[in-house]
Protein backbone atom coordinates (compact mmCIF):
# COMPACT_ATOMS: atom_id res chain seq x y z
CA UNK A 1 4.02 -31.68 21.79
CA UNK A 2 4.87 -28.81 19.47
CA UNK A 3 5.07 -29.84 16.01
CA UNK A 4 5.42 -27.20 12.89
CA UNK A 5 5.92 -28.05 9.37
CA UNK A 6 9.68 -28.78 8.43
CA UNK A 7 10.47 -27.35 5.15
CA UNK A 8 13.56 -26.56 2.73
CA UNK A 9 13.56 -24.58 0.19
CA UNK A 10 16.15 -26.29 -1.93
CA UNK A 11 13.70 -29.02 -2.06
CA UNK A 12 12.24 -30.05 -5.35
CA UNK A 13 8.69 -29.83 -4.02
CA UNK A 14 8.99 -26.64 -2.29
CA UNK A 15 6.68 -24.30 -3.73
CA UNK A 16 3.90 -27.03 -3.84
CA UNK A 17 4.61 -27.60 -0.46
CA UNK A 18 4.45 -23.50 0.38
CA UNK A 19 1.52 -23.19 -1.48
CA UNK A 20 -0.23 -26.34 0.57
CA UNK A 21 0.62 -24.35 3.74
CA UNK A 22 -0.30 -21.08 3.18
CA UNK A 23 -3.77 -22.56 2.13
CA UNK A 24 -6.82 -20.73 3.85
CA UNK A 25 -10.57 -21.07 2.95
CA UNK A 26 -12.10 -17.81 4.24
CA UNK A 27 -15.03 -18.18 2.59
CA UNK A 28 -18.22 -18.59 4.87
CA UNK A 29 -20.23 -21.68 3.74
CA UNK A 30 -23.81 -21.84 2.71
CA UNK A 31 -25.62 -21.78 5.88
CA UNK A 32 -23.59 -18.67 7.32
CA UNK A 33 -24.28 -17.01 4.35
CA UNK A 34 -27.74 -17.18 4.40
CA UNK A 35 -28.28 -16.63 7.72
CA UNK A 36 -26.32 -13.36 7.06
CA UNK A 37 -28.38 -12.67 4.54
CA UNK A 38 -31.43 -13.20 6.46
CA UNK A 39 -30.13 -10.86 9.34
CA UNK A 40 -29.30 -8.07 7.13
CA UNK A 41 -32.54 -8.46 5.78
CA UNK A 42 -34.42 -8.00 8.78
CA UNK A 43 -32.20 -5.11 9.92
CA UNK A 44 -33.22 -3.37 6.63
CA UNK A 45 -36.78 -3.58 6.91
CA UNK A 46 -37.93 -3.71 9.90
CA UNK A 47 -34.55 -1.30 11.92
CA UNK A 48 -34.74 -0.75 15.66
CA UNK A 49 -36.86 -3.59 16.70
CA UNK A 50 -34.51 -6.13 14.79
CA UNK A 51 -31.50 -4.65 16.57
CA UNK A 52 -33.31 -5.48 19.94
CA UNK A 53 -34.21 -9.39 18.64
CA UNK A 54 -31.04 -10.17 17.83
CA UNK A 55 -29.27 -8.52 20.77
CA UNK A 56 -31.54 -10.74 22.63
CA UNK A 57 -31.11 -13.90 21.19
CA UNK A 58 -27.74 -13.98 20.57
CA UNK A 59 -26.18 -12.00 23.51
CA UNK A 60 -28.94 -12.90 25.69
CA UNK A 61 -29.34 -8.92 26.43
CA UNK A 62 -33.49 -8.27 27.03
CA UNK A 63 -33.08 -5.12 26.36
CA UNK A 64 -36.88 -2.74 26.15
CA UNK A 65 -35.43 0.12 24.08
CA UNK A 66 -32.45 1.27 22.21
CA UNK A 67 -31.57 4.04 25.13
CA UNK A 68 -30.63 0.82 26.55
CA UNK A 69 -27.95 0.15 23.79
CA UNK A 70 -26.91 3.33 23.64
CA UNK A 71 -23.92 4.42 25.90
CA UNK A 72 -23.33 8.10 26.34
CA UNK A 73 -20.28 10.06 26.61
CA UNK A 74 -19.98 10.54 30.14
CA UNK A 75 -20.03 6.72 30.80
CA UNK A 76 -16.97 6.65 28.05
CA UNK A 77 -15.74 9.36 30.54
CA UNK A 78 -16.26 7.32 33.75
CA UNK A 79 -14.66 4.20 32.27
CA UNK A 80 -10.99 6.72 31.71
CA UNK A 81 -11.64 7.65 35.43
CA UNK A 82 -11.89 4.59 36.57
CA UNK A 83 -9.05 2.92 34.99
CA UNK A 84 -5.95 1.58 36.75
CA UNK A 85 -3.71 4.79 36.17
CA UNK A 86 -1.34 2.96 34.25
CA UNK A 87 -3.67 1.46 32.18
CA UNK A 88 -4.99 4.60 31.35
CA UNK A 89 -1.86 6.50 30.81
CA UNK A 90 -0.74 3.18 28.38
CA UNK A 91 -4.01 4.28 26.36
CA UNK A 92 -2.87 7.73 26.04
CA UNK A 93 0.56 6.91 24.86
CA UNK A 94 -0.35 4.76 22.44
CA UNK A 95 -3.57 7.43 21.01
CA UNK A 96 -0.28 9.73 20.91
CA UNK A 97 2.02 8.01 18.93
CA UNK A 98 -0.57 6.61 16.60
CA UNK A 99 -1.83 10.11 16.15
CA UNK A 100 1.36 11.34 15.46
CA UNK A 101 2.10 8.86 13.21
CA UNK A 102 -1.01 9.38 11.10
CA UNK A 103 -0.69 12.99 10.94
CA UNK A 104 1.76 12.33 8.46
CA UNK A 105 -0.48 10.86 6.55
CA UNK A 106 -2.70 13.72 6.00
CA UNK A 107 -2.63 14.53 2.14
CA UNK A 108 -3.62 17.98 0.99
CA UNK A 109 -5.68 19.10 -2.01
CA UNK A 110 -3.69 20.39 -4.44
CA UNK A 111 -3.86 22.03 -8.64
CA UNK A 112 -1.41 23.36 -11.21
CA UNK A 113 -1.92 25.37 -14.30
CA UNK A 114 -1.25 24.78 -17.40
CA UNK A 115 -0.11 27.87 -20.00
CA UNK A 116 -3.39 28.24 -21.89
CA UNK A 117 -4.83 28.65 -18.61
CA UNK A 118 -6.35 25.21 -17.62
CA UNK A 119 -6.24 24.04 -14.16
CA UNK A 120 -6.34 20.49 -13.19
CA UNK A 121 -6.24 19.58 -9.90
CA UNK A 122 -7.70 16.69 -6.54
CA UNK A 123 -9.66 17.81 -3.93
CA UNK A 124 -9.46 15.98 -1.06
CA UNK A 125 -12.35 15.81 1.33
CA UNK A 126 -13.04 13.63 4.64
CA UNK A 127 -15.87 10.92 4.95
CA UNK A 128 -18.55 12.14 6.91
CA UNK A 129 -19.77 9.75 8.78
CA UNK A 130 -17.59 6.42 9.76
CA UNK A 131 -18.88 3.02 11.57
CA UNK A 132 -16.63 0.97 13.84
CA UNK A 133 -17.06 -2.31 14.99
CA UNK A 134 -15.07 -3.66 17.99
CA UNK A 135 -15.16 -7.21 19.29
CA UNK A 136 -16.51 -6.88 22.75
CA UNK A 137 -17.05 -9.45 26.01
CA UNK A 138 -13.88 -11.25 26.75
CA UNK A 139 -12.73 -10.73 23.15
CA UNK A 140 -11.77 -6.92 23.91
CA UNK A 141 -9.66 -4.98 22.04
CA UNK A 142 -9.08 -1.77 23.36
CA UNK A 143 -6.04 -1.14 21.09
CA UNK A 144 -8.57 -2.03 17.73
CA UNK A 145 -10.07 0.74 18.67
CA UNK A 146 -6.94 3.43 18.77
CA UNK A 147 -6.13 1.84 15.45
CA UNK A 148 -9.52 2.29 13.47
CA UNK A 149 -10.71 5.76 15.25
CA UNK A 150 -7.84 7.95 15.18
CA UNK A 151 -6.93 7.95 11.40
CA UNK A 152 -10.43 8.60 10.68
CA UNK A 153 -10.37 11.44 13.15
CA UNK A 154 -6.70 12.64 11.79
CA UNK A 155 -8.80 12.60 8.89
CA UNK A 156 -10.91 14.83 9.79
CA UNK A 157 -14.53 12.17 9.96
CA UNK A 158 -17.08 14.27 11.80
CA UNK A 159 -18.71 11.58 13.16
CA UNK A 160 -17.37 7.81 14.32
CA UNK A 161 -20.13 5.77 15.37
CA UNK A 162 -18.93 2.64 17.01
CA UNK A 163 -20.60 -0.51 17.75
CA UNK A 164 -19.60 -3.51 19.98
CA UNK A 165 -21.61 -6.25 21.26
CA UNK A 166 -22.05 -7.00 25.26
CA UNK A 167 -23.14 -10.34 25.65
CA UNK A 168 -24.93 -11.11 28.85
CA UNK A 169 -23.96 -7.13 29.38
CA UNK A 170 -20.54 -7.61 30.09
CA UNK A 171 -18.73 -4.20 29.19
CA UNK A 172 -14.95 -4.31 28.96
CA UNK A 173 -13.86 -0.57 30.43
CA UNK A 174 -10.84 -0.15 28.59
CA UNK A 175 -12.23 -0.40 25.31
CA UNK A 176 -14.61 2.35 26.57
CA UNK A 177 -11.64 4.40 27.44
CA UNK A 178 -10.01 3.85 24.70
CA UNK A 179 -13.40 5.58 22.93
CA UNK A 180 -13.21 8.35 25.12
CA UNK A 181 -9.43 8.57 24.41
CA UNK A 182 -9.92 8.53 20.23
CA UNK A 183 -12.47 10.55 19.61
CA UNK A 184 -15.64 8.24 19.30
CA UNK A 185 -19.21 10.44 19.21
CA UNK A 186 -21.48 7.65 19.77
CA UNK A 187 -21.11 4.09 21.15
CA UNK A 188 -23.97 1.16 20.74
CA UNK A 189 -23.88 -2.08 22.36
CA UNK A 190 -25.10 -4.10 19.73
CA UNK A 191 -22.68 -6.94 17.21
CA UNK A 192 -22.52 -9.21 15.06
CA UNK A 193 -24.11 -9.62 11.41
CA UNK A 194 -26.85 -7.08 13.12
CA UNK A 195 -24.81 -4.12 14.02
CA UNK A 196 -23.15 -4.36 10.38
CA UNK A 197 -26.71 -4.07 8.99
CA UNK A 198 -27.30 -1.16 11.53
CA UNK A 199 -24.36 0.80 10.35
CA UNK A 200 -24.84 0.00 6.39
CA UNK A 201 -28.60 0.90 6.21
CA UNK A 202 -29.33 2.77 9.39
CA UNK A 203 -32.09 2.38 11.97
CA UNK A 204 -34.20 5.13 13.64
CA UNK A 205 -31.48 4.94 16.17
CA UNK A 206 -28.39 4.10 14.59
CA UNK A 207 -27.21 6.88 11.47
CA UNK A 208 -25.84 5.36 8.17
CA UNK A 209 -22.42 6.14 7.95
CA UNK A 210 -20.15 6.11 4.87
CA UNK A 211 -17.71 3.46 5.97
CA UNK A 212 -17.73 0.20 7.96
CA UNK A 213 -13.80 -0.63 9.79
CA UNK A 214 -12.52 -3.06 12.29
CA UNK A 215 -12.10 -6.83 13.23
CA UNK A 216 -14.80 -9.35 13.91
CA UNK A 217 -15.68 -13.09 13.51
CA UNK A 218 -17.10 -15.09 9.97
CA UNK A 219 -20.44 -13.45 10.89
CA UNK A 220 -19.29 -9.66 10.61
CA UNK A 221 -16.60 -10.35 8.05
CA UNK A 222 -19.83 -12.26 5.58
CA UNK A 223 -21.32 -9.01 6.31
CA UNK A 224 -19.51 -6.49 5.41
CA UNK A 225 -18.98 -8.32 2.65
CA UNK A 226 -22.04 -8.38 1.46
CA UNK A 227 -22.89 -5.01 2.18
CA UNK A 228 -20.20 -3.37 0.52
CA UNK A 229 -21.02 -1.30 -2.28
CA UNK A 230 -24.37 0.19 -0.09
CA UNK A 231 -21.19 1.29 2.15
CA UNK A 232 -17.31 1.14 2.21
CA UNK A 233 -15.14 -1.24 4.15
CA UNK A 234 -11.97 -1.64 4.96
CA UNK A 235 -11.06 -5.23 4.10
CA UNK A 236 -12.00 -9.07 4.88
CA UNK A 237 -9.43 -9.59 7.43
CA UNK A 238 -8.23 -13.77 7.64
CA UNK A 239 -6.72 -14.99 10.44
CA UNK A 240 -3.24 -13.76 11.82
CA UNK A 241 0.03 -13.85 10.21
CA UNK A 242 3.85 -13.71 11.39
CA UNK A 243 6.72 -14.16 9.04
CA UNK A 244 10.03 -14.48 11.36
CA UNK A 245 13.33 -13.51 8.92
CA UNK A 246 16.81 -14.11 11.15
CA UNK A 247 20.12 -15.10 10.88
CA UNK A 248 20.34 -17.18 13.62
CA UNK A 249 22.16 -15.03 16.18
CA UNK A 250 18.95 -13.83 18.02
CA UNK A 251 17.82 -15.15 21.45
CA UNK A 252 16.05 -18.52 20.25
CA UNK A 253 13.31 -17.61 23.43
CA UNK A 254 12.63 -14.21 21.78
CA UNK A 255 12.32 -15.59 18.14
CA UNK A 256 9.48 -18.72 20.06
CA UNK A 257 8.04 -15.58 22.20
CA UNK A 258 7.30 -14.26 18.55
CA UNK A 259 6.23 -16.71 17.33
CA UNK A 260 3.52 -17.61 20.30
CA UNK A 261 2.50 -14.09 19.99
CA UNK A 262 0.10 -14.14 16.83
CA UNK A 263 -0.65 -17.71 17.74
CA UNK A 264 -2.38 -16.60 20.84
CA UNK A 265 -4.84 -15.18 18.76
CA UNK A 266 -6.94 -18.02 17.67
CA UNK A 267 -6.24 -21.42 16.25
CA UNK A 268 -6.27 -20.93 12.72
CA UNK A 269 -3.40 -17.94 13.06
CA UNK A 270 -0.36 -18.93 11.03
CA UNK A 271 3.57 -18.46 12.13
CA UNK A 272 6.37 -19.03 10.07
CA UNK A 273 10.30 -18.94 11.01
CA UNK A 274 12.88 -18.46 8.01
CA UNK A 275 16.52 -19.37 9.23
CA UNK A 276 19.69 -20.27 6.73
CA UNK A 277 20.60 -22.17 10.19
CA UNK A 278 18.86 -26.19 10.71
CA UNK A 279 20.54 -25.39 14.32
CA UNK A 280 18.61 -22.46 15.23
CA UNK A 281 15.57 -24.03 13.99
CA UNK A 282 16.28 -26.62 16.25
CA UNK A 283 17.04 -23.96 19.01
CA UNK A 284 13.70 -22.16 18.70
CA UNK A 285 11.71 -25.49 18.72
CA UNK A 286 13.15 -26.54 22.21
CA UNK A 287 12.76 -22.86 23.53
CA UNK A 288 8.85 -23.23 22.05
CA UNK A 289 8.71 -26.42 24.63
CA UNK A 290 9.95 -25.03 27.46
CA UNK A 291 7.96 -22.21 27.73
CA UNK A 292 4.28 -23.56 26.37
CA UNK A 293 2.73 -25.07 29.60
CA UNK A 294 3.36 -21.50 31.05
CA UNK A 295 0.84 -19.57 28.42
CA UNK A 296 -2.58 -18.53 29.23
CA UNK A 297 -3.81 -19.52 25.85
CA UNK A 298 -1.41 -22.54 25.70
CA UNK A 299 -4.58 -24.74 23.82
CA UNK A 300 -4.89 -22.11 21.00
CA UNK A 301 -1.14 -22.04 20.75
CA UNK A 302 -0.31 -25.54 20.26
CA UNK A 303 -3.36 -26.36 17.71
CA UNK A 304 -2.05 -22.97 15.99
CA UNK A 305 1.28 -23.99 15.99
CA UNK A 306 0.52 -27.55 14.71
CA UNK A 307 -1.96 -27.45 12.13
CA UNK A 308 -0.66 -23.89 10.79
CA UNK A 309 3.01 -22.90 11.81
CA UNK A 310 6.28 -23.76 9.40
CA UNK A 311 10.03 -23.23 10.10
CA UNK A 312 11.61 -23.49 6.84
CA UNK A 313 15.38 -23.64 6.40
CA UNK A 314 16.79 -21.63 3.38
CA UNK A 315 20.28 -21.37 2.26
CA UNK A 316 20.48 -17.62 2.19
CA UNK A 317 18.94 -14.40 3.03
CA UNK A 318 18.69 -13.41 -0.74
CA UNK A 319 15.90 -16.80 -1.20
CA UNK A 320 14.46 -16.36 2.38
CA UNK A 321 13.15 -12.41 0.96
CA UNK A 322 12.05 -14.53 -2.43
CA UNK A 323 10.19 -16.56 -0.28
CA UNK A 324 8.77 -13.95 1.92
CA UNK A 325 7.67 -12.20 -0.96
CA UNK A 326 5.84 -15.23 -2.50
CA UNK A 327 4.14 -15.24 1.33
CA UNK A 328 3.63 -11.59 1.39
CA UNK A 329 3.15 -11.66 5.84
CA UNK A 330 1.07 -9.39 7.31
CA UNK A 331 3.60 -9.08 10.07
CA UNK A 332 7.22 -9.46 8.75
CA UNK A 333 10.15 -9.59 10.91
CA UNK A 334 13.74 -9.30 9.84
CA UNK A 335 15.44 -10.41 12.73
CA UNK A 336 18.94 -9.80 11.71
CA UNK A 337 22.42 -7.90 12.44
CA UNK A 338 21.53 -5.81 9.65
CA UNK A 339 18.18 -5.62 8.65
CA UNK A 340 18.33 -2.30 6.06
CA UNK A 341 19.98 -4.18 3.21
CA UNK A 342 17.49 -6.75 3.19
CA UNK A 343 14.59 -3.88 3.04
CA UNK A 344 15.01 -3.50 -0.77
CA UNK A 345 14.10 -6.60 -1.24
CA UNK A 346 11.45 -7.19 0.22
CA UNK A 347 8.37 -5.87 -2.01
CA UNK A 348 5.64 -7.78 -0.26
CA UNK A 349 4.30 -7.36 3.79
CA UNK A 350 2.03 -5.71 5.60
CA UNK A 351 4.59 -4.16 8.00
CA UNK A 352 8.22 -4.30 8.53
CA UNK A 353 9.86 -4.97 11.84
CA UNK A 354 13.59 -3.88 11.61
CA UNK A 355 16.04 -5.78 13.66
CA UNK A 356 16.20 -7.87 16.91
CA UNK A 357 14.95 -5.33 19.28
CA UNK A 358 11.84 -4.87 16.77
CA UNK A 359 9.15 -7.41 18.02
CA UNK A 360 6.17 -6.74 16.78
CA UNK A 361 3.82 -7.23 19.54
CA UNK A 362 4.88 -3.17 19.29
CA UNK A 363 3.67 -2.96 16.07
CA UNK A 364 0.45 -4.20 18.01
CA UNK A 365 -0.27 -1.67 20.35
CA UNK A 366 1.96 1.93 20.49
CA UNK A 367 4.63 1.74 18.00
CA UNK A 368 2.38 4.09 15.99
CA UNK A 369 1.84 2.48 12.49
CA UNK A 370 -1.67 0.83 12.09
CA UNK A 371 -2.17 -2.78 13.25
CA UNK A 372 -4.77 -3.24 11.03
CA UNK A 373 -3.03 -4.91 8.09
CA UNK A 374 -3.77 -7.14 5.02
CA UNK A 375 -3.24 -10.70 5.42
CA UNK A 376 -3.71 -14.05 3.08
CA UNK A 377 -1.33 -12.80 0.47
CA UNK A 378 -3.46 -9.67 0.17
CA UNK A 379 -0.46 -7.48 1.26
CA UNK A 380 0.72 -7.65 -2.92
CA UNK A 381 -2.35 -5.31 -3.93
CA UNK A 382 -2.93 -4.02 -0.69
CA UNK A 383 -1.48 -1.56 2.48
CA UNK A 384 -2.06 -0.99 6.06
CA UNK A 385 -5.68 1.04 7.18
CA UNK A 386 -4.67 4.98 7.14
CA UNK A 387 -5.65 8.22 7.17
CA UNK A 388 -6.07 7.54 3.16
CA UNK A 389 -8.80 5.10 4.08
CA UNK A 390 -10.71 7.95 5.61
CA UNK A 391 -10.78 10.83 2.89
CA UNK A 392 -12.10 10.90 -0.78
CA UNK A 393 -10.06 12.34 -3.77
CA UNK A 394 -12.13 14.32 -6.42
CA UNK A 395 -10.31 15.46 -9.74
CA UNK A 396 -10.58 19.29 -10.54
CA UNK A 397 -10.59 20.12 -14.25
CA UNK A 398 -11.18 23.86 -14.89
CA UNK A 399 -10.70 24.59 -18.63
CA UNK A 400 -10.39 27.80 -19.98
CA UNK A 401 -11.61 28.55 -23.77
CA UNK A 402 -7.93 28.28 -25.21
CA UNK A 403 -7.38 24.85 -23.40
CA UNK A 404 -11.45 23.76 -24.06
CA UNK A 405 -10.26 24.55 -27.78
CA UNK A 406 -7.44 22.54 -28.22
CA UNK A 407 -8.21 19.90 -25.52
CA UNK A 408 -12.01 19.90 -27.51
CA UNK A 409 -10.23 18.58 -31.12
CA UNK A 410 -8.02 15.52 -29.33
CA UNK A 411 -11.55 14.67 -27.31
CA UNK A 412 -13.39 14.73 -30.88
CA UNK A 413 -11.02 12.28 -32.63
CA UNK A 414 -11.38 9.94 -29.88
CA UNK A 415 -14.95 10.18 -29.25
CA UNK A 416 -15.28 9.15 -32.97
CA UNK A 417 -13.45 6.06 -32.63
CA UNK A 418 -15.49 4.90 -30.14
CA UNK A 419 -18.45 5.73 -32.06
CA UNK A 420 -19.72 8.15 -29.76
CA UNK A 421 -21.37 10.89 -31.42
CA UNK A 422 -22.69 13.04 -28.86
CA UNK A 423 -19.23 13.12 -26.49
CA UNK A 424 -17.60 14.24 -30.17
CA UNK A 425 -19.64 17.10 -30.28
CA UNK A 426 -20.19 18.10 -26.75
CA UNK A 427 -16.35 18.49 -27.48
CA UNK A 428 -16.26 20.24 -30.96
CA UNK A 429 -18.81 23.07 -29.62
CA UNK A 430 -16.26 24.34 -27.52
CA UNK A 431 -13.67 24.15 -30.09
CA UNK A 432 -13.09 28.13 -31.34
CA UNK A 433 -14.06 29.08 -34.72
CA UNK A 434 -10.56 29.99 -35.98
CA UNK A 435 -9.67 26.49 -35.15
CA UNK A 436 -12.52 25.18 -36.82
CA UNK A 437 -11.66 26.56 -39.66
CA UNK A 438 -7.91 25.76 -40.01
């Protein structure tokens, strides 16, 4: 039995009762922490031969030596060979249109001058060196990895080092294609709190890289965490989001079909319909029946769909944006006749799905925006991963004596309000004489 949360939003209690739903603890508790803490620890001091303990213990891989770990590129090349052609040509039209979409993304360094002669300006300049970590076994993402490598190579990274784990040395081949396919330079079969360590400090095998990306459980999420600051990251991901906006008028089975789809990805994963219509509601709840003995993952559905999932009934599209924007999704559908009024008001979601055609299991793999999106409200301070995420701005100020001059005396005032002596005349030395004087 299927049973989300009922809610209105003309209720008196509504917000307390939104605020009661969208509830998520992703903090890891005390033990995780420290056994995080331990295993980045270990990683630091004592490198390689940590990597191979953990591996062991934890993916119950005996490996002797880190050539063992290490996969090179022509077995990323043998896994594209090998591949069920259309598998392999589904990789290569997604790498396409993500690439192409990400190209647009590429910003440009750029100056002006000003008519004393100063030039102020941003230089724009690719990390070097990038980690990725992909879920691996029968948690395989081969589309994670499409989304996290080819901004950074669009970016223009030099190097993407990516690690995922193989427990019991199971390999899945399309997320080695999907290497091949995006660029990676070097692959390591190694996960979890370990590899994080691996990538933030470095080992004698594994280079330090700039910037740690990509999904992974409490374990790698607590560690990135905590190494951030040695290294970039990306974000602490929580668990899945879909926010469903429609009128009513859609195919109920395509609206529950949605809805399923981010529930499938583990139990905690949250869906949420918003309907001016009880009937459609009502609709989408028996389509949600009929179809949920016929899903693969029909346990992680149903204890996603109870314990997480709302349908809340609204009397209008204007308060069903207010209250998508107090949700901010990570996944937002506006399943509508016509969804480009509503896009102005919407200020808050990870990405937009226009219309009924729109679902956004295509947002998911080869639409060509990133899939890699904030979620738990995060999506008010924060946007999709990018080409941006990949490339450092620097400011360029260039001051010639006439702007040092007159640039030098607003500098001085200031520095002397803040009591700072030395910045005041650091600036008044390069204020010219005839100014001095006047």
């Amino acid at each position: 039995m299927l049973k989300p949360k009922r809610l209105d939003a003309s209720a008196a209690d509504f917000d307390a009762q939104l605020k009661q739903l969208l509830a998520w603890d992703g903090v890891a508790d005390d033990q995780i922490m420290q056994t995080v803490r331990d295993i980045l620890k270990q990683v630091r001091r004592q490198g390689d031969a940590a990597l191979l303990e953990y591996t062991g213990r934890f993916d119950h891989n005996e490996a002797k030596s880190m050539d063992e770990l290490c996969i090179d590129e022509e077995r990323l090349q043998q896994a594209a060979n090998d591949l069920p052609v259309l598998q392999l040509e589904a990789l290569k039209k997604a790498a396409n249109r993500v690439r192409a979409y990400h190209e647009k993304q590429v910003q440009e360094s750029w100056n002006y001058t000003e008519e004393d002669g100063t030039t102020l300006g941003q230089k724009i300049t690719p990390l070097d060196r990038v980690g990725l970590y992909v879920p691996g076994g029968k948690a395989a993402y081969p589309s994670s990895v499409i989304m996290n490598a080819i901004p950074a190579q669009v970016a223009g990274v030099e190097e993407i080092v990516m690690v995922v784990p193989a427990p019991e040395g199971e390999l899945n081949e399309m997320v080695l294609a999907a290497a091949h396919i995006s660029g990676v330079n070097k692959v390591f079969t190694i996960g979890g709190a370990q590899a994080v360590a691996a990538l933030a400090f470095g080992t004698e095998t594994i280079p330090q890289v700039d910037k740690i990306v990509g999904p992974g459980n409490i374990y790698v999420a607590t560690a990135k965490s905590m190494v951030f600051g040695t290294v970039g990251i990306d974000m602490i991901a929580g668990p899945s989001e879909i926010l469903i906006i429609c009128d009513g008028r859609t195919e109920a089975k395509w609206i529950a079909m949605d809805l399923f789809s981010q529930a499938e990805h583990d139990e905690l994963a949250q869906p949420i319909l918003i309907s001016p219509s009880a009937e459609f509601l009502d609709d989408v709840l028996r389509e949600m029946h009929a179809h949920i003995e016929g899903m693969d993952r029909a346990e992680i559905i149903r204890e996603s769909i109870n314990n997480r999932a709302a349908f809340i009934l609204v009397d209008n599209m204007d308060t069903a944006c207010k209250v998508s924007n107090y949700i901010a999704p990570e996944h937002l559908e506006l399943s509508v006749a016509e969804p480009d009024p509503l896009l102005p008001k919407i200020k808050h979601a990870g990405a937009i799905f226009m219309g009924r055609y729109t679902a956004e299991a295509l947002g998911d793999y080869c639409a060509g925006p990133n899939h890699v999106l904030p979620t738990s409200r995060s999506a008010r301070f924060s946007s999709p991963l990018g080409v941006y995420d990949f490339q450092k701005r620097s400011s360029i100020i260039a001051c010639s004596p006439e702007g040092a001059s007159k640039l030098g005396k607003t500098a001085s005032v200031l520095a002397r309000g803040e009591g700072l002596d030395a910045h005041a005349r650091s600036a008044e030395y390069r204020i010219k004489s005839d100014s001095k004087a006047s």
